[in-house]
PDB file of N, CA and C in Angstrom:
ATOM      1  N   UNK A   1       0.835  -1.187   0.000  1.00  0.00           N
ATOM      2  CA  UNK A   1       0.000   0.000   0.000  1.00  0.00           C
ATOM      3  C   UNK A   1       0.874   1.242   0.000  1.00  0.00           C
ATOM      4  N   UNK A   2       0.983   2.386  -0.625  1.00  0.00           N
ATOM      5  CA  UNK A   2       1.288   2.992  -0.939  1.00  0.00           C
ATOM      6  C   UNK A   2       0.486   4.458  -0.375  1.00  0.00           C
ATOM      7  N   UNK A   3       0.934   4.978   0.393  1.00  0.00           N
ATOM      8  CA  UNK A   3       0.522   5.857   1.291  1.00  0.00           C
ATOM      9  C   UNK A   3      -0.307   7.318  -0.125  1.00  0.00           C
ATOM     10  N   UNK A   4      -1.500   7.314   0.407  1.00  0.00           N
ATOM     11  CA  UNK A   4      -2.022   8.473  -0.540  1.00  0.00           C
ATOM     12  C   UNK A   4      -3.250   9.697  -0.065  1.00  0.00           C
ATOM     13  N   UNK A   5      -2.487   9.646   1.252  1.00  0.00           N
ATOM     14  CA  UNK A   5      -3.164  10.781   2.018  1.00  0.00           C
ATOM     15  C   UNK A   5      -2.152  11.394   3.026  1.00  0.00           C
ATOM     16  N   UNK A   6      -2.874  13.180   2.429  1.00  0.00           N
ATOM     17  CA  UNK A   6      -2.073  13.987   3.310  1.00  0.00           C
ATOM     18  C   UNK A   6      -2.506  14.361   4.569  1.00  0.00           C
ATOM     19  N   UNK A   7      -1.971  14.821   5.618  1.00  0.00           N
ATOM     20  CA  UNK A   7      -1.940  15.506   6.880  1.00  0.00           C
ATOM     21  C   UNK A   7      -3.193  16.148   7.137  1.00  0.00           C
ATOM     22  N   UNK A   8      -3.503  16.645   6.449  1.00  0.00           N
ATOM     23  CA  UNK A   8      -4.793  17.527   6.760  1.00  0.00           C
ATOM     24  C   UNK A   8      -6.074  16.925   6.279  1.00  0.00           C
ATOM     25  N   UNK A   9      -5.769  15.541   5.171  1.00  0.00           N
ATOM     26  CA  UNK A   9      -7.051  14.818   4.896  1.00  0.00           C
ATOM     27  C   UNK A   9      -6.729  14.131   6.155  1.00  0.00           C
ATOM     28  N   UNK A  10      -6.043  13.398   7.044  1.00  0.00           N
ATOM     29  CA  UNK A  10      -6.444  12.766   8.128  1.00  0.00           C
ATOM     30  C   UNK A  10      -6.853  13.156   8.881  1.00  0.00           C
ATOM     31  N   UNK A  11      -6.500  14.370   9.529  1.00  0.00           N
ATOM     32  CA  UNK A  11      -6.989  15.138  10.214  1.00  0.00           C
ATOM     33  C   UNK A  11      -8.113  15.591  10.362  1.00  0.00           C
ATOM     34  N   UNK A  12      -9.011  15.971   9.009  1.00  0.00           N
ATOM     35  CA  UNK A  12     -10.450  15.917   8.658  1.00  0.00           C
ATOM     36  C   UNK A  12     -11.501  14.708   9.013  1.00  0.00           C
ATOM     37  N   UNK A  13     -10.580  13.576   8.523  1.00  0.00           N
ATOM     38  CA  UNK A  13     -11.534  12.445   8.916  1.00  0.00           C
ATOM     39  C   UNK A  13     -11.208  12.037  10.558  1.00  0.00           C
ATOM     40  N   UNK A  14     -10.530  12.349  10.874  1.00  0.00           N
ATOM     41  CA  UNK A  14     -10.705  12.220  12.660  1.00  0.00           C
ATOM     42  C   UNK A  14     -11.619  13.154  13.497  1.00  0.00           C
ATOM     43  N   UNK A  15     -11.366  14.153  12.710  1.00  0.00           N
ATOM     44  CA  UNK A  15     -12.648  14.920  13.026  1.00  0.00           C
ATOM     45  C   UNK A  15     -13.826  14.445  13.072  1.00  0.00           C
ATOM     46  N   UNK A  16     -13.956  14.133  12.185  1.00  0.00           N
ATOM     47  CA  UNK A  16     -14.953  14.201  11.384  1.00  0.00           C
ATOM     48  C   UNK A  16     -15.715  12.843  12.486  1.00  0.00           C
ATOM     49  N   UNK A  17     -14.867  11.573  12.714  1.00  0.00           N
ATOM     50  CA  UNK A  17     -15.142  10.629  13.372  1.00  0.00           C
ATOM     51  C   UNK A  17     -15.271  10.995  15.113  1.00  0.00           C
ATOM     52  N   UNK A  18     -14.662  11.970  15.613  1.00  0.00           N
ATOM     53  CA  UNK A  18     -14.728  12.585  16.569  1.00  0.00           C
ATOM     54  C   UNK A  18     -16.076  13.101  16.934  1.00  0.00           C
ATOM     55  N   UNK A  19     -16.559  13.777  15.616  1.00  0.00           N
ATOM     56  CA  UNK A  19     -18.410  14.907  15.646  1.00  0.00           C
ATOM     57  C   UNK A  19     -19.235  13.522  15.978  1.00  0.00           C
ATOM     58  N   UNK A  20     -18.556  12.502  14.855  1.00  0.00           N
ATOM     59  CA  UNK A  20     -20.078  11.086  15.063  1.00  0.00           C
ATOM     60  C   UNK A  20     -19.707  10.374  16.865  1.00  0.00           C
ATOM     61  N   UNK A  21     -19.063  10.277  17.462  1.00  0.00           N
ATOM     62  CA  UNK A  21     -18.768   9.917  18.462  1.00  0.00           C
ATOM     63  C   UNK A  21     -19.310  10.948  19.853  1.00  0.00           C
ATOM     64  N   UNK A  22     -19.414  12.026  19.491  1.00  0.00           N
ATOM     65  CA  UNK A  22     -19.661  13.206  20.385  1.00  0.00           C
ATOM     66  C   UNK A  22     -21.245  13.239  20.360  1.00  0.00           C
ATOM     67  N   UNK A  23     -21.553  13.169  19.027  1.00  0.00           N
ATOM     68  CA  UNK A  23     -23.260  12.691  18.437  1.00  0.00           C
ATOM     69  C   UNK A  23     -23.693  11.611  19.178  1.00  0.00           C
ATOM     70  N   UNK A  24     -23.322  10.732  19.272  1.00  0.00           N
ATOM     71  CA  UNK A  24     -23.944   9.487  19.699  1.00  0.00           C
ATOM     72  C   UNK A  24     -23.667   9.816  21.626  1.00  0.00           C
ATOM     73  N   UNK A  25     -22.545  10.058  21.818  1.00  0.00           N
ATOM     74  CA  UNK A  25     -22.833   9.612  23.022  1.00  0.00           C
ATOM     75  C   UNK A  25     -23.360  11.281  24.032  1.00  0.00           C
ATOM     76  N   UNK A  26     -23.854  12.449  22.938  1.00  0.00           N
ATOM     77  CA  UNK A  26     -24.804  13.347  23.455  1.00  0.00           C
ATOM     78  C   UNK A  26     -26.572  12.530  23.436  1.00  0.00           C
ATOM     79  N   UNK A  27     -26.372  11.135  22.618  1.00  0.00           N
ATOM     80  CA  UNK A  27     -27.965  10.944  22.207  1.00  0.00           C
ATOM     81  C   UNK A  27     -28.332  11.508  21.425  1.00  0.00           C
ATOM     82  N   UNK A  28     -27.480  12.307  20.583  1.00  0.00           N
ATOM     83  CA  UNK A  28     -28.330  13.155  19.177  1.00  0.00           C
ATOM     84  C   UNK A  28     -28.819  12.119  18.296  1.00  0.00           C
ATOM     85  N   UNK A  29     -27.557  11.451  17.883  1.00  0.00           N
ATOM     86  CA  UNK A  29     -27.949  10.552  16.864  1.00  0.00           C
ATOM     87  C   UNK A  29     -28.311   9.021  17.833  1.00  0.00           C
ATOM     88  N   UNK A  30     -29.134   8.298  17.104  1.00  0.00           N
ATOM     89  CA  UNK A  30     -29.346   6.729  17.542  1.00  0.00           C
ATOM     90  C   UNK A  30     -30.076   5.867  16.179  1.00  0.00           C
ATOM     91  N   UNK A  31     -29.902   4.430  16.442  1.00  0.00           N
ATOM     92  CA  UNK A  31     -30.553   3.745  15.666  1.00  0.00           C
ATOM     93  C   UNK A  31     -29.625   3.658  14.555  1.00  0.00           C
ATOM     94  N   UNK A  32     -30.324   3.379  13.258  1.00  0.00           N
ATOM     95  CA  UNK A  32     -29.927   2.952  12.110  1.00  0.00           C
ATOM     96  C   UNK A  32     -28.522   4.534  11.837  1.00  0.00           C
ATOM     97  N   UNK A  33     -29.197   5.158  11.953  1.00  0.00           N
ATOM     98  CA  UNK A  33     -28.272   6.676  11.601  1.00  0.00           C
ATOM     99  C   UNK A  33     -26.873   6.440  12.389  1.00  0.00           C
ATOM    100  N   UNK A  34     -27.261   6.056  13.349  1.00  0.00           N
ATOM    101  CA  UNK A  34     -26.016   6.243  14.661  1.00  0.00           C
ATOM    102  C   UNK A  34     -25.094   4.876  13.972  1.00  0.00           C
ATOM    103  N   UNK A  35     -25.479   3.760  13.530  1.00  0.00           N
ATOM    104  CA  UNK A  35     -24.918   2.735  12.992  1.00  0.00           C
ATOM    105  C   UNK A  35     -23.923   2.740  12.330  1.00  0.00           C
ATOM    106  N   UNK A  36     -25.271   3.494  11.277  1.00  0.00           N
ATOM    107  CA  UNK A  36     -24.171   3.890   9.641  1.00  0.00           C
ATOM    108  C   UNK A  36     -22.864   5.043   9.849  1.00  0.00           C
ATOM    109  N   UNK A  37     -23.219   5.522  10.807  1.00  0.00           N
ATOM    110  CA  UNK A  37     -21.927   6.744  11.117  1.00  0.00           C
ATOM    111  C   UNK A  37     -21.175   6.433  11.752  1.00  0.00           C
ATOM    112  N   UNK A  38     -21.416   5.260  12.370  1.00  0.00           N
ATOM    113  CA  UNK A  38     -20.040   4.769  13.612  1.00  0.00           C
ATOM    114  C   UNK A  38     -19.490   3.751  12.666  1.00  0.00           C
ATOM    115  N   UNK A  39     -19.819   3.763  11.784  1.00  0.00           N
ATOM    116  CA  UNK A  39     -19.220   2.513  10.753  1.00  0.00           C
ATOM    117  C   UNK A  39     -18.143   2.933   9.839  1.00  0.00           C
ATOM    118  N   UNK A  40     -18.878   4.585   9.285  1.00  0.00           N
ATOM    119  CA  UNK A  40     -17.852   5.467   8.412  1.00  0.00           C
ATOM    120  C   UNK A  40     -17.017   5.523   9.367  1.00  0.00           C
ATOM    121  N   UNK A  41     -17.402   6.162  10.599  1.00  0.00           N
ATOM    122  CA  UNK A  41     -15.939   7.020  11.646  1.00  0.00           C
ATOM    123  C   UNK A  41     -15.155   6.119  11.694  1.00  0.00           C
ATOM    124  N   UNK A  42     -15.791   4.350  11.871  1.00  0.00           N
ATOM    125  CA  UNK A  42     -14.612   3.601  12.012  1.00  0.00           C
ATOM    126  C   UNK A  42     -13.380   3.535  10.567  1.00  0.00           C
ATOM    127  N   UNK A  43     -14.093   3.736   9.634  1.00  0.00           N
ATOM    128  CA  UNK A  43     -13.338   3.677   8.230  1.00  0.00           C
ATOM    129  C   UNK A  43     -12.061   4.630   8.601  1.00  0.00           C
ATOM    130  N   UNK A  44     -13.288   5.993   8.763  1.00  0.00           N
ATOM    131  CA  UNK A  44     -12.161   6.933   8.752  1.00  0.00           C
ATOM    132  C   UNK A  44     -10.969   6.360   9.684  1.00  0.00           C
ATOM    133  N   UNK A  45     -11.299   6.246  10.719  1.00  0.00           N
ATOM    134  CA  UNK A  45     -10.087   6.301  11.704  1.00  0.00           C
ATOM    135  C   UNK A  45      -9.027   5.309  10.915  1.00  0.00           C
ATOM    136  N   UNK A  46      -9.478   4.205  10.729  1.00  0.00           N
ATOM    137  CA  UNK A  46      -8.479   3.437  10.055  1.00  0.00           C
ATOM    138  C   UNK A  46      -7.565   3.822   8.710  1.00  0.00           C
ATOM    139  N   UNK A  47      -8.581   4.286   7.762  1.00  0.00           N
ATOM    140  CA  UNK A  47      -7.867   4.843   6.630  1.00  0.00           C
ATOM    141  C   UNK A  47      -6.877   5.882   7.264  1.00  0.00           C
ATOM    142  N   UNK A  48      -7.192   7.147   8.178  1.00  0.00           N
ATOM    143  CA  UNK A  48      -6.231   8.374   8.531  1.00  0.00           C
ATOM    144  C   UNK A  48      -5.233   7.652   9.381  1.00  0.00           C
ATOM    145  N   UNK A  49      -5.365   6.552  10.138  1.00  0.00           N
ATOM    146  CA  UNK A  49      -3.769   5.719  11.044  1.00  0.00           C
ATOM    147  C   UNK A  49      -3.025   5.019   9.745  1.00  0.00           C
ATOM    148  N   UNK A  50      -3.987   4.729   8.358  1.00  0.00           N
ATOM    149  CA  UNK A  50      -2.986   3.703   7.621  1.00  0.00           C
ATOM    150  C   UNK A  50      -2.431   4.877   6.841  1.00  0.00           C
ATOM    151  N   UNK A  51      -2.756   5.778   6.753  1.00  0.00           N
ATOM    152  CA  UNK A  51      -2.791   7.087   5.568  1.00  0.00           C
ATOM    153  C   UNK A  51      -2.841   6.526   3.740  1.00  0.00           C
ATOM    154  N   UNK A  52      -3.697   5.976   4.385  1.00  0.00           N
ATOM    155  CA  UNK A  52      -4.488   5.117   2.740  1.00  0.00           C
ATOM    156  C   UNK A  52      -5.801   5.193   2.684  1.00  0.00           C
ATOM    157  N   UNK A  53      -6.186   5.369   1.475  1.00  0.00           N
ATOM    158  CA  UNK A  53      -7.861   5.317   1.010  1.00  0.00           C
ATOM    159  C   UNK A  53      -7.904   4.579   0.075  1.00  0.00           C
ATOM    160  N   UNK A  54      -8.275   3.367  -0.107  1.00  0.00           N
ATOM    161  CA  UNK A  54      -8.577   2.514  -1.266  1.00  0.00           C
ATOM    162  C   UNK A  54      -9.564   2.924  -2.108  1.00  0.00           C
ATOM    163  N   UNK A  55     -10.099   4.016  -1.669  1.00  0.00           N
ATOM    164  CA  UNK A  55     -11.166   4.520  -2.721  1.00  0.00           C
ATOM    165  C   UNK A  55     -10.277   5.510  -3.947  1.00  0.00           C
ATOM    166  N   UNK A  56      -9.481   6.089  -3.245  1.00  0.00           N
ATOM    167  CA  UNK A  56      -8.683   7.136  -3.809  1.00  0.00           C
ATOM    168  C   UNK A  56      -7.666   6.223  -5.119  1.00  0.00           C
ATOM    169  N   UNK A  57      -7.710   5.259  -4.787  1.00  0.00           N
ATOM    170  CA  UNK A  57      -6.617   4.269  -5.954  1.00  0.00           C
ATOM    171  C   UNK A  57      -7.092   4.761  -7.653  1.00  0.00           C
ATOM    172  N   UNK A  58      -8.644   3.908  -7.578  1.00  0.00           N
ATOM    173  CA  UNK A  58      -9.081   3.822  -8.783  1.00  0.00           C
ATOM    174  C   UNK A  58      -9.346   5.794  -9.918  1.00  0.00           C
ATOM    175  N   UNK A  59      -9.142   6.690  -8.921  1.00  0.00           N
ATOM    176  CA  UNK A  59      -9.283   7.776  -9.485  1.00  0.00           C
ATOM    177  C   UNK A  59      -7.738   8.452  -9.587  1.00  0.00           C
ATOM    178  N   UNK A  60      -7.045   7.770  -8.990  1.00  0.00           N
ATOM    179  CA  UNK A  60      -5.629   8.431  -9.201  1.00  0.00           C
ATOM    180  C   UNK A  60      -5.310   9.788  -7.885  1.00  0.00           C
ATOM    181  N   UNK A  61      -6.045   9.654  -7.405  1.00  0.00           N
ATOM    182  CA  UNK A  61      -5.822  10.664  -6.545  1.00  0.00           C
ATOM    183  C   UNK A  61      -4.885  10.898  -4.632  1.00  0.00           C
ATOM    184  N   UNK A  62      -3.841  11.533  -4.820  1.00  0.00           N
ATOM    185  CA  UNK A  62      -3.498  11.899  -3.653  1.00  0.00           C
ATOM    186  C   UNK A  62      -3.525  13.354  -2.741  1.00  0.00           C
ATOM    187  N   UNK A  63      -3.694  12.833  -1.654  1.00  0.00           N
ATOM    188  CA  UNK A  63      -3.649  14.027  -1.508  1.00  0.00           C
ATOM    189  C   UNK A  63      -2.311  14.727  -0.134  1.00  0.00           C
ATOM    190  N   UNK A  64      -1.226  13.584  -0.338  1.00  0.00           N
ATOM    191  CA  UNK A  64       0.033  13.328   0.219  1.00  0.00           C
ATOM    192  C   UNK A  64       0.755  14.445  -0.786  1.00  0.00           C
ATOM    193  N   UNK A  65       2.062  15.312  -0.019  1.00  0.00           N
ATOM    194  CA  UNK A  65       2.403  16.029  -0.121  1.00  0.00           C
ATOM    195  C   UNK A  65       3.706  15.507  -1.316  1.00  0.00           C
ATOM    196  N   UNK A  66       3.843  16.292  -1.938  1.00  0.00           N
ATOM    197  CA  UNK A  66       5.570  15.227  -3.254  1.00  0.00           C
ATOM    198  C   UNK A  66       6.329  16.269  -2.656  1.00  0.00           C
ATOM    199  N   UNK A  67       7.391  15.301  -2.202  1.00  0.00           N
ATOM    200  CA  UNK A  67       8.788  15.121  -1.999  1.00  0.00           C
ATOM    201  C   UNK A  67       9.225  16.217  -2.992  1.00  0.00           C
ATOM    202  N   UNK A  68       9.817  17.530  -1.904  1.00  0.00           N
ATOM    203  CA  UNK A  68      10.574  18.450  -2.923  1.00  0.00           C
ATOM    204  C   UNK A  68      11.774  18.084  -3.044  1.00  0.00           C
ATOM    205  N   UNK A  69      13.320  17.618  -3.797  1.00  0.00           N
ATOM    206  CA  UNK A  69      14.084  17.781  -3.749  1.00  0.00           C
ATOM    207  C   UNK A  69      15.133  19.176  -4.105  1.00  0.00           C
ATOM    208  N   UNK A  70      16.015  19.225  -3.314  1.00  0.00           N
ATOM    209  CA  UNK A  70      16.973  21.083  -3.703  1.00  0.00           C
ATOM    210  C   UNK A  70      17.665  21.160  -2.258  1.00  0.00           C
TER     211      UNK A  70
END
């Protein structure tokens, strides 16, 4: 695997998994909703610790910083 996320996309999705975690255990969210979002947050968290998105492969896209050399 070939690392294809930058610093600030992980950072977003920890967030981001942070809001669904803060949601659920205020009781905002529950049920099917609360499910499906603790399922993404779990994605996220994993994709932003591996700093990989397997979704990102098939479109070519990174968003990891290139190596300046000088």
């Amino acid at each position: 695997m070939k690392k294809n996320m930058g610093i600030l996309d992980r950072a977003i999705r920890l967030a981001a998994a942070l809001v669904v975690a803060v949601l659920y255990a205020a009781g905002i969210i529950s049920g099917t909703v609360a499910l499906v979002l603790g399922i993404l947050a779990g994605v996220f968290i994993a994709t932003s610790f591996m700093s990989f998105c397997p979704l990102y492969l098939p479109f070519g896209i990174s968003t990891r910083r290139k190596k300046v050399h000088g």
